[in-house]
C-alpha atoms as a PDB file:
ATOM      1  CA  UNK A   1      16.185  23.004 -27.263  1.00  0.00           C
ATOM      2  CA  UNK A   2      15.711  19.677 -25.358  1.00  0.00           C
ATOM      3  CA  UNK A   3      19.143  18.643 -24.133  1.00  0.00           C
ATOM      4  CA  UNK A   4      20.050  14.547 -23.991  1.00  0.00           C
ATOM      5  CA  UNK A   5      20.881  13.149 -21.084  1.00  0.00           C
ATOM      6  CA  UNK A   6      24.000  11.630 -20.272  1.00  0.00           C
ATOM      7  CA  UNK A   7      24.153   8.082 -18.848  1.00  0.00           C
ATOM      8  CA  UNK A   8      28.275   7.542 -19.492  1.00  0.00           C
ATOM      9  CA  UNK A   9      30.881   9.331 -18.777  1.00  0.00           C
ATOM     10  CA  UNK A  10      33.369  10.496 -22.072  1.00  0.00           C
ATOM     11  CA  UNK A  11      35.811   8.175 -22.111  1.00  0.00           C
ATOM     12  CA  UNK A  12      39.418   9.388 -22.922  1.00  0.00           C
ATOM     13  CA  UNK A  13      40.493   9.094 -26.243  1.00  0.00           C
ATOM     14  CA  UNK A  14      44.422   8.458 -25.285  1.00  0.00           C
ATOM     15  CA  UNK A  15      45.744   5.166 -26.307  1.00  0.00           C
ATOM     16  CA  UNK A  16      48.756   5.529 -24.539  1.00  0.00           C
ATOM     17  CA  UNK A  17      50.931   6.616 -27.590  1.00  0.00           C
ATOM     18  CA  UNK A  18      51.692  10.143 -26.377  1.00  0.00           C
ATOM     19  CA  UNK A  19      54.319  12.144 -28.084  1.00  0.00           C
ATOM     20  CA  UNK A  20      53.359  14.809 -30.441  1.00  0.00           C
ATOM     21  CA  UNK A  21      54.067  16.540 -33.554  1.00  0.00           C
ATOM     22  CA  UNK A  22      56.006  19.670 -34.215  1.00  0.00           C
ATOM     23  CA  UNK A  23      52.455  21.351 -33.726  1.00  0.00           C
ATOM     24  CA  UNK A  24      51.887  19.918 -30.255  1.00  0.00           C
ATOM     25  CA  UNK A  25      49.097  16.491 -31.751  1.00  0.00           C
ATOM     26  CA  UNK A  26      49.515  13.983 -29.932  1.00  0.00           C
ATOM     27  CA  UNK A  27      50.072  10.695 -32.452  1.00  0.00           C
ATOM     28  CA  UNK A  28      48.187   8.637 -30.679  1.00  0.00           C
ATOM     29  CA  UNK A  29      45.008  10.228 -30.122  1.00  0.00           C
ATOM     30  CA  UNK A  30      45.303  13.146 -32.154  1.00  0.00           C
ATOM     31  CA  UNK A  31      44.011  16.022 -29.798  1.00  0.00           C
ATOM     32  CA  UNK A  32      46.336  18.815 -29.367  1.00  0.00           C
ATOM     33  CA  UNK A  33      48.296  19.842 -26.253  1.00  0.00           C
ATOM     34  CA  UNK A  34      45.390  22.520 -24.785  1.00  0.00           C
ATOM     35  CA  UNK A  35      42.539  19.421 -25.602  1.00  0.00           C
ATOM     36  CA  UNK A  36      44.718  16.906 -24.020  1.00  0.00           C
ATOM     37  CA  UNK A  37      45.712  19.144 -20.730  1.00  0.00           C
ATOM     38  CA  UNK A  38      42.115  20.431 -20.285  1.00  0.00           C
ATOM     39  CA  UNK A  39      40.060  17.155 -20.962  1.00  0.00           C
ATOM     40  CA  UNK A  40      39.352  16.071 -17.316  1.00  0.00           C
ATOM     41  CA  UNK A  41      37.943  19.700 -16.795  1.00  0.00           C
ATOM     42  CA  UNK A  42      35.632  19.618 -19.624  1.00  0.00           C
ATOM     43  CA  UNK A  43      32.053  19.493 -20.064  1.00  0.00           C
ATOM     44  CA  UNK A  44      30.401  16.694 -22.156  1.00  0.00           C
ATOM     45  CA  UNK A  45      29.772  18.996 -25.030  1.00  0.00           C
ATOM     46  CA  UNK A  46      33.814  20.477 -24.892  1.00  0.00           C
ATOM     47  CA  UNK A  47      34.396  16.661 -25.054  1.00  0.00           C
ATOM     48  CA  UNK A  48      31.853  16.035 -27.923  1.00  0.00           C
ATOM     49  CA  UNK A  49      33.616  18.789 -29.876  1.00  0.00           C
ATOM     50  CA  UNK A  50      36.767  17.322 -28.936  1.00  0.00           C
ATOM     51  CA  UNK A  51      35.574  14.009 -31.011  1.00  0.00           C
ATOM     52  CA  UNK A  52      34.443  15.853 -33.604  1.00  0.00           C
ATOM     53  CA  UNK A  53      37.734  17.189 -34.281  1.00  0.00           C
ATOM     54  CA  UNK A  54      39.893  13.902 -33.730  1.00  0.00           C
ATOM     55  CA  UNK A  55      37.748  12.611 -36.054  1.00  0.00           C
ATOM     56  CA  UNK A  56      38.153  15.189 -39.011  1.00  0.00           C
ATOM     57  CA  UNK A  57      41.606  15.244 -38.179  1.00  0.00           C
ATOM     58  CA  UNK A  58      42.059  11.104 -39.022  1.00  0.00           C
ATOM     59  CA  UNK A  59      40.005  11.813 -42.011  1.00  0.00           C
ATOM     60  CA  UNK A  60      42.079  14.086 -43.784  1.00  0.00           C
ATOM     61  CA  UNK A  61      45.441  11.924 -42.575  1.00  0.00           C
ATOM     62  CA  UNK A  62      43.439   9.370 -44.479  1.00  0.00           C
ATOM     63  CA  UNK A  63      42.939  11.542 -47.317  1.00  0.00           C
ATOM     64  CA  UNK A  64      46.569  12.495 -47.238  1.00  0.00           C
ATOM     65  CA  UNK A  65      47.697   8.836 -47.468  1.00  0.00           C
ATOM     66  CA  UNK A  66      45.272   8.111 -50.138  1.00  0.00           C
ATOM     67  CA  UNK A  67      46.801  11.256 -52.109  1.00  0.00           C
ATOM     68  CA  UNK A  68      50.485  10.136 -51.636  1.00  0.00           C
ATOM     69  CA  UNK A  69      49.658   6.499 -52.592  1.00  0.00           C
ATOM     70  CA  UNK A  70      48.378   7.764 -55.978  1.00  0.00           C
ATOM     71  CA  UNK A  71      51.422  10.319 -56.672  1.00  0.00           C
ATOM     72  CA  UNK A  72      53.649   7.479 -55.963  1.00  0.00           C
ATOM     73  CA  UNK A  73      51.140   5.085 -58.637  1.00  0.00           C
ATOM     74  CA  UNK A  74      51.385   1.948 -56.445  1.00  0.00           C
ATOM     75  CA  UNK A  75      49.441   0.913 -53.467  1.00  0.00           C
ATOM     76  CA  UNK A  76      51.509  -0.365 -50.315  1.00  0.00           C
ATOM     77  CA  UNK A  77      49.130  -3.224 -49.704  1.00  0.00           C
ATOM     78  CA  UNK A  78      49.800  -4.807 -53.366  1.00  0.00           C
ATOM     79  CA  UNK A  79      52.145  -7.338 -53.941  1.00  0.00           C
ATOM     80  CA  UNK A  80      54.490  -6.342 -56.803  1.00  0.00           C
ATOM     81  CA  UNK A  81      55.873  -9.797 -58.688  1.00  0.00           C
ATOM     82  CA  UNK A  82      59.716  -9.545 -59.345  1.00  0.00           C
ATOM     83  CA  UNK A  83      59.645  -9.643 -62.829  1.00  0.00           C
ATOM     84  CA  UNK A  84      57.921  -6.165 -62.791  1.00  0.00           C
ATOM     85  CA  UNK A  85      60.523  -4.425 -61.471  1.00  0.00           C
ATOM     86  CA  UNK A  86      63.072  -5.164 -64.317  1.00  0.00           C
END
């Protein structure tokens, strides 16, 4: 298998929001405690996988939202005239 060469370093996905969930995410970036502890020691396909994950992981948040804003029948970016409320 021919392997691509990296020019760039990985950057670090922390945006400086660190405090995490009851199951250790971090809200900010959304890697877990082992992923953020470990990252400086991994290789560039650890990191890749890393991604991967963070990225599945804000795409079923997204899916979560989307889910609660239909249960609740309204979407939070709509403005709702006065006279519909009564």
């Amino acid at each position: 298998m021919n392997q691509q060469f990296e020019l760039f370093e990985i950057a670090n996905p922390c945006i400086g929001l660190c405090q995490s969930n009851k199951k250790g995410y971090c809200f900010g970036c959304l890697r877990s405690r082992p992923e953020r502890q470990l990252w400086h020691d991994m290789t560039t396909e650890q990191r890749h996988e890393v991604l991967r994950l963070v990225s599945g992981r804000k795409r079923r948040i997204e899916q979560m939202k989307q889910r609660k804003s239909e249960q609740l029948g309204f979407e939070f970016e709509e403005e709702i005239e006065m006279g519909e409320l009564f």
